[in-house]
Protein backbone atom coordinates (compact mmCIF):
# COMPACT_ATOMS: atom_id res chain seq x y z
CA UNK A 1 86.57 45.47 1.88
CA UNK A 2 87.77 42.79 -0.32
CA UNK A 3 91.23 41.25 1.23
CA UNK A 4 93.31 40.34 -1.86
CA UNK A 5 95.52 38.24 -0.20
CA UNK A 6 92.79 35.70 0.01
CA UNK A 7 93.92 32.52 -2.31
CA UNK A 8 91.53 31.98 -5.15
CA UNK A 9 90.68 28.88 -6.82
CA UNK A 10 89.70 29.07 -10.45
CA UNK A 11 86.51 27.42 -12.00
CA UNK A 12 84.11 28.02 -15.03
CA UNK A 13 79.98 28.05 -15.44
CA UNK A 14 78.30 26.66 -18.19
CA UNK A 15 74.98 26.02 -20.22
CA UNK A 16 73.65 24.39 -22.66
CA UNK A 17 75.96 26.28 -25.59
CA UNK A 18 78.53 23.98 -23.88
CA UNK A 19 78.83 20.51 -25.22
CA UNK A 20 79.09 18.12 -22.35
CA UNK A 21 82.64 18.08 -21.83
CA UNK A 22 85.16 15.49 -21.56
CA UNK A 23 86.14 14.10 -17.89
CA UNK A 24 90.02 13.45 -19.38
CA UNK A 25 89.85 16.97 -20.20
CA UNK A 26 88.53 18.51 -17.73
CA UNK A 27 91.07 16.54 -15.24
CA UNK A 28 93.90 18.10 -17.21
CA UNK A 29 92.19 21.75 -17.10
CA UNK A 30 93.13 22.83 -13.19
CA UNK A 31 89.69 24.21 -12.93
CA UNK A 32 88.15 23.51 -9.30
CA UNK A 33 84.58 24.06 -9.87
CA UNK A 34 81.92 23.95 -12.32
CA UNK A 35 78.20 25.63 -11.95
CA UNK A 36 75.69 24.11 -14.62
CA UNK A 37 72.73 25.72 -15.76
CA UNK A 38 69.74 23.70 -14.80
CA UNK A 39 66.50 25.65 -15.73
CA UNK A 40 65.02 29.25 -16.75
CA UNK A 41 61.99 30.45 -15.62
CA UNK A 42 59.10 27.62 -14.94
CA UNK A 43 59.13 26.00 -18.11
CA UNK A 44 62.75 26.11 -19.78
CA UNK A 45 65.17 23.34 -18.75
CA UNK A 46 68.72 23.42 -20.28
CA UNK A 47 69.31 20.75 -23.10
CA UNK A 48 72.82 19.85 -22.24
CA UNK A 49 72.18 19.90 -17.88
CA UNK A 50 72.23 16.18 -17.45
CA UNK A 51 74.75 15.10 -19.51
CA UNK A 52 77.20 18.11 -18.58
CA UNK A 53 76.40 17.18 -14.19
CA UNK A 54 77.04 13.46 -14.65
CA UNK A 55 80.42 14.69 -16.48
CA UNK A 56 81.11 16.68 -14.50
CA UNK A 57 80.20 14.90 -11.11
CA UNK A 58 83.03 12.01 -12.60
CA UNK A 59 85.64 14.48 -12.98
CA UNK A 60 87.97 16.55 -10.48
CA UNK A 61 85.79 19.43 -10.49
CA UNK A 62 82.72 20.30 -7.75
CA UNK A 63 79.84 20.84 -9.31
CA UNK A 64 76.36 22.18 -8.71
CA UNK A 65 73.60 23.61 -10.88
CA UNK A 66 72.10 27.13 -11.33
CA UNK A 67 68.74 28.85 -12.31
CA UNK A 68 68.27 31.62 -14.76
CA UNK A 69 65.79 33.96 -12.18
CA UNK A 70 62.91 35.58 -14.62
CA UNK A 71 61.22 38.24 -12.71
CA UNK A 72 58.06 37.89 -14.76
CA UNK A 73 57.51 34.90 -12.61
CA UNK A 74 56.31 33.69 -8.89
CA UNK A 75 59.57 32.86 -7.30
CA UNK A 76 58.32 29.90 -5.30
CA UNK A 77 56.99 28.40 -8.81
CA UNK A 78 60.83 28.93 -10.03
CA UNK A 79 62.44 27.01 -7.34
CA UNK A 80 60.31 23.68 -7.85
CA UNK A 81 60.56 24.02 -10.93
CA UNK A 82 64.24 24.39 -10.41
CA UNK A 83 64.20 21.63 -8.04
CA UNK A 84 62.05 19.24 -9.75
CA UNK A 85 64.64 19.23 -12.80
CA UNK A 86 67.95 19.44 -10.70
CA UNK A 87 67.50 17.20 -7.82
CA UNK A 88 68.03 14.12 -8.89
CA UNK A 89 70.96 14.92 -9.49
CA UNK A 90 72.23 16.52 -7.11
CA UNK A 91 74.32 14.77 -4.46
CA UNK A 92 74.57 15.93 -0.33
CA UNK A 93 78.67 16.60 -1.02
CA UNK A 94 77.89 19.21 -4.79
CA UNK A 95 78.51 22.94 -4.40
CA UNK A 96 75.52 25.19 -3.44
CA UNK A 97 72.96 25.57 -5.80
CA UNK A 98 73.12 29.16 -7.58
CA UNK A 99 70.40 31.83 -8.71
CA UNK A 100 71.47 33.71 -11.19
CA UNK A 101 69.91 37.19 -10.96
CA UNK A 102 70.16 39.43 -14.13
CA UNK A 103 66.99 39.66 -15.64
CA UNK A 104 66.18 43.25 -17.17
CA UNK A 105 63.63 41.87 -19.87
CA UNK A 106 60.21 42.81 -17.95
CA UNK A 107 61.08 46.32 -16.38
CA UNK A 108 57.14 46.79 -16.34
CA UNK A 109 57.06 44.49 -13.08
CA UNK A 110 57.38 46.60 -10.30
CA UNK A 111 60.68 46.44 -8.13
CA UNK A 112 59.17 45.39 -4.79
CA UNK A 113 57.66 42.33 -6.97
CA UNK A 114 60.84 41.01 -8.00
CA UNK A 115 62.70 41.62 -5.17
CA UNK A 116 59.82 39.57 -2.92
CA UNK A 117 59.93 36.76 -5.77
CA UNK A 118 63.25 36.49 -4.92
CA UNK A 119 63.09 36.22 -1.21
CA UNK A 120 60.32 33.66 -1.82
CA UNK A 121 62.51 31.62 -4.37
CA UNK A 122 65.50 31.30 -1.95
CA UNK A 123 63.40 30.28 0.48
CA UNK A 124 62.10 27.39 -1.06
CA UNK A 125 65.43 26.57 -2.00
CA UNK A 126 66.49 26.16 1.25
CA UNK A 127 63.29 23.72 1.89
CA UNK A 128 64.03 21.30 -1.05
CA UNK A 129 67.97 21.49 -1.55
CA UNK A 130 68.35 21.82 2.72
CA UNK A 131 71.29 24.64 1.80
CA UNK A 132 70.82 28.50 0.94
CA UNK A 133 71.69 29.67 -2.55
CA UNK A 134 74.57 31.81 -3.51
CA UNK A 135 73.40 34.65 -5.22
CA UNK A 136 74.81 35.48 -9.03
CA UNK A 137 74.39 39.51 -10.11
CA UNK A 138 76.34 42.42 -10.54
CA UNK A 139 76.91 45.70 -9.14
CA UNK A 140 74.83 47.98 -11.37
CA UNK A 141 71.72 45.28 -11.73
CA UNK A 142 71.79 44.89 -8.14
CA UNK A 143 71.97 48.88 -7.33
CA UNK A 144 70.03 50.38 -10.52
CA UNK A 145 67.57 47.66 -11.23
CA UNK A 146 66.50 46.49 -7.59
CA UNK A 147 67.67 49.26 -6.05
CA UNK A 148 70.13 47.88 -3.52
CA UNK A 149 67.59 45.91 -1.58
CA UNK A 150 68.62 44.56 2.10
CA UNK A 151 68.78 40.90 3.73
CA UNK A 152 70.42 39.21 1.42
CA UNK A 153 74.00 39.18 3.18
CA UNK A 154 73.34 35.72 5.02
CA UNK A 155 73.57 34.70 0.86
CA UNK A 156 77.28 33.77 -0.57
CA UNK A 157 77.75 36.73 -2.82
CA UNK A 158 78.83 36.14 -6.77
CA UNK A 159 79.54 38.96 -8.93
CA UNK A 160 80.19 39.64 -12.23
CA UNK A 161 82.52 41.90 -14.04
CA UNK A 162 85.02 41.33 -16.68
CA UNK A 163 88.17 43.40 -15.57
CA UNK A 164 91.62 43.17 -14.40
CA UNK A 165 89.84 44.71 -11.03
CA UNK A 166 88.00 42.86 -8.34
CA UNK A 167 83.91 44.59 -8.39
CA UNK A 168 82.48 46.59 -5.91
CA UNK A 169 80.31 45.33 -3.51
CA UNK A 170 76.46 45.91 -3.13
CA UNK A 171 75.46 47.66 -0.08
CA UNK A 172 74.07 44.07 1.09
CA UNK A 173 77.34 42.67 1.32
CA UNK A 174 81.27 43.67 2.85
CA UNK A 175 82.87 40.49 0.33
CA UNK A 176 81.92 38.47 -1.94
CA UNK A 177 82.81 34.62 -2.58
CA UNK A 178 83.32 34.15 -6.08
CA UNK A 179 84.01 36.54 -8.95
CA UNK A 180 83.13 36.05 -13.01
CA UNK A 181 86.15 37.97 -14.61
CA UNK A 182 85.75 37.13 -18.13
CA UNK A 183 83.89 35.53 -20.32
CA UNK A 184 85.80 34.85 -22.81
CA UNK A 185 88.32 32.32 -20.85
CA UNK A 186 89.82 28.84 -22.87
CA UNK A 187 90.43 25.98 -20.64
CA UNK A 188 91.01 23.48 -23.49
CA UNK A 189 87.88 21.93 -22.44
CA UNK A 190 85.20 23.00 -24.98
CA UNK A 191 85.17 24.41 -28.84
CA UNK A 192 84.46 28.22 -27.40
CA UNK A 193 85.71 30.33 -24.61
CA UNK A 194 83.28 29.87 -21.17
CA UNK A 195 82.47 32.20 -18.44
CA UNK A 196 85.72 31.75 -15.91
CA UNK A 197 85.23 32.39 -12.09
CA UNK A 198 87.73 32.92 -8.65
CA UNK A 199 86.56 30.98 -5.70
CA UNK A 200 87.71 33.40 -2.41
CA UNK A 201 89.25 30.47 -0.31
CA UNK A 202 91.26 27.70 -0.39
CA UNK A 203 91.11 23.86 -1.46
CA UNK A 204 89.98 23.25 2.17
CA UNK A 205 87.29 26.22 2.27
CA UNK A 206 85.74 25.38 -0.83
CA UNK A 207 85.55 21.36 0.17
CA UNK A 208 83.52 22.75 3.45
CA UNK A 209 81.62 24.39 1.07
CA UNK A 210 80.74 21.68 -0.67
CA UNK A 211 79.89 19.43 2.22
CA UNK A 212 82.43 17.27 0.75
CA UNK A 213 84.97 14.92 3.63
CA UNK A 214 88.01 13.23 3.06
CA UNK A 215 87.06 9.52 1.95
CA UNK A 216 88.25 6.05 1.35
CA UNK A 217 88.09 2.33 1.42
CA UNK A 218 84.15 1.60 0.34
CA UNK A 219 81.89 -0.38 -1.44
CA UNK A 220 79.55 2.50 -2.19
CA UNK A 221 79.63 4.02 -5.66
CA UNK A 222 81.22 7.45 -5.32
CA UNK A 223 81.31 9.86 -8.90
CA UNK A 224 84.62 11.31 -7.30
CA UNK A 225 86.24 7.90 -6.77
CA UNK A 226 86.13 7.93 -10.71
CA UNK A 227 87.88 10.74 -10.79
CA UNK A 228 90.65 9.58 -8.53
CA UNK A 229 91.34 6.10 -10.00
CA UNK A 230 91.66 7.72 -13.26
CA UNK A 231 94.66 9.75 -11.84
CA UNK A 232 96.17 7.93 -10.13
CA UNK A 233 96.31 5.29 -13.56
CA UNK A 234 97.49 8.10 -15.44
CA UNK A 235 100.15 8.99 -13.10
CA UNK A 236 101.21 5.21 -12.94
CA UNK A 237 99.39 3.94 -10.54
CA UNK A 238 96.94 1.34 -11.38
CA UNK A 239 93.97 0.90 -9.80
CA UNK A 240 92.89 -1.83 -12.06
CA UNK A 241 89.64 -0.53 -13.31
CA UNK A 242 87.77 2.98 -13.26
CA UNK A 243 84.27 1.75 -11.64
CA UNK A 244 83.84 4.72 -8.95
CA UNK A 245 84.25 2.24 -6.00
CA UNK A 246 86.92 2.85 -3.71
CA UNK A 247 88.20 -0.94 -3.02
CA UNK A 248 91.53 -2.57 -2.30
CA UNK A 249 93.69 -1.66 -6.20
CA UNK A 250 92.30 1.71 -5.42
CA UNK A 251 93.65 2.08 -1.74
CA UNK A 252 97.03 0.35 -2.73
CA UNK A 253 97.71 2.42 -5.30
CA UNK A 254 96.60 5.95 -3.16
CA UNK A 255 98.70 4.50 -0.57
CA UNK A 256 102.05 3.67 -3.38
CA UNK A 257 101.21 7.63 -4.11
CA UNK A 258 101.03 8.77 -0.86
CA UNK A 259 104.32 7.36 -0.45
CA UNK A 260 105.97 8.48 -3.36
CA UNK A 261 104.90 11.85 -2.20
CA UNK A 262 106.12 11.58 1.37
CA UNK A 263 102.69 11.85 2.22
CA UNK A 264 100.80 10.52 5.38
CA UNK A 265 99.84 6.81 3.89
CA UNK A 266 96.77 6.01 5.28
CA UNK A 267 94.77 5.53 2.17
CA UNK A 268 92.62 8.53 3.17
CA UNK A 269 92.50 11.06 0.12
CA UNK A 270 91.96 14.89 1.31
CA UNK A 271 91.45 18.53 -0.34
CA UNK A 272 95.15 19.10 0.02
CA UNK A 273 95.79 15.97 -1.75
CA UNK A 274 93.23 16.12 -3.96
CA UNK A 275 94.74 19.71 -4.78
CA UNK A 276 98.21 17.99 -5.81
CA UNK A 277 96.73 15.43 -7.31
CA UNK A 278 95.39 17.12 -9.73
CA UNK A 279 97.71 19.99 -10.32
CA UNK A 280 95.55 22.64 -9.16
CA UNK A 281 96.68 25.98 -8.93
CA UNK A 282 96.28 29.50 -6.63
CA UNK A 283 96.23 32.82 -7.94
């Protein structure tokens, strides 16, 4: 059973009908999270994917890619073929990688077939990335298509269904970690309306997710450091430069926040701070 007192985070997907979006923008949006179609099939790589992570990766938002699953295709071919396009750019503290499973366009391959392809495309997933997917469908493809196959429940669960409603669950699973509602959601972001998503879990839960820690003072280049000196300018305090390097005007001015905020001031930026930051929102 679904408990509906869980806080959800909000969050979009996207492809390549999205223009790469704008990191100012996206800051402003309160959207947590952002999947990003990588590839399709073995041969099909989304025009927009690079442009959209980098974006992305600089902005407020977590971020990891997704693969269109054809079922026409050897599942272990999909996943390098996945992983050949999205892992170089994919960084140890992004989201889970996603499979999107949908695909009703070659109902002559037999069930069994696709539902082995994709075992075997998981699995090499979990070689190459080092994490398991979470699993896109919904209800009916999962139950009339593939018949409600078994021993997928170690999988994070993502459904879609556009209703006021939460979905019912495949067999497989007893909840499910994120939810597409709509399709048809504006977050000021982009010319059209994009897919919009509820994360089960709070800012904490979905940084653990992520792999993501609380950071601060380094030299290393960090996309996410980006993101935080170009809040922390906004909201008046200067960090002298957006460069993604966490250094001594960035640290002062967390700290000056921190303060401001009655905040522990250690220079240390969290999930719970990166929540307020930010102006995220439950619901």
């Amino acid at each position: 059973m679904l408990d509906t007192n869980t806080q959800r985070l909000r969050g979009i997907d996207i492809s390549s009908y999205q223009p790469i979006p704008d990191t100012d923008k996206l800051n402003k949006s309160s959207l947590a999270f952002c999947w990003i179609k990588a590839t399709e099939g073995i041969s099909s790589t989304s025009k927009n994917f690079a442009g959209q992570y980098d974006a992305v990766g600089k902005s407020a938002l977590l971020r990891a890619p997704y693969h269109f699953f054809r079922n026409n295709y050897d599942g272990k071919a999909q996943a390098k073929y996945f992983a050949a396009v999205a892992l170089n750019h994919y960084s140890a503290d992004d989201l889970p990688p996603m499979i999107d499973v949908e695909d009703s366009s070659h109902d002559d391959v037999p069930v069994a077939t696709t539902v082995q392809r994709i075992r075997d495309f998981i699995s090499q997933i979990n070689i190459d990335f080092g994490v398991l997917p979470i699993i896109y469908t919904n209800y009916f493809y999962w139950r009339d298509h593939l018949l409600n196959p078994t021993g997928f429940n170690k999988l994070m669960l993502w459904l879609a269904s556009y209703s006021i409603n939460p979905p019912k669950l495949p067999n497989d699973w007893d909840k499910m970690t994120i939810w597409q509602y709509t399709d048809k959601y504006n977050c000021n972001v982009f010319p059209q309306t994009v897919d919009a998503d509820y994360y089960y879990g709070n800012i904490d839960n979905l940084w653990t997710f992520a792999g993501l820690k609380s950071f601060s003072k380094c030299s290393d280049y960090h996309p996410k450091v980006e993101a935080l000196q170009s809040i922390l300018t906004i909201k008046g305090y200067d960090t002298f430069g957006v460069d993604g390097i966490f250094g001594n005007n960035t640290e002062k001015a967390l700290i000056k926040w921190q303060q401001d905020n009655k905040i522990n001031s250690n220079g240390i930026i969290d999930a719970n701070q990166w929540f307020k930051l930010f102006d995220l929102k439950y619901y």
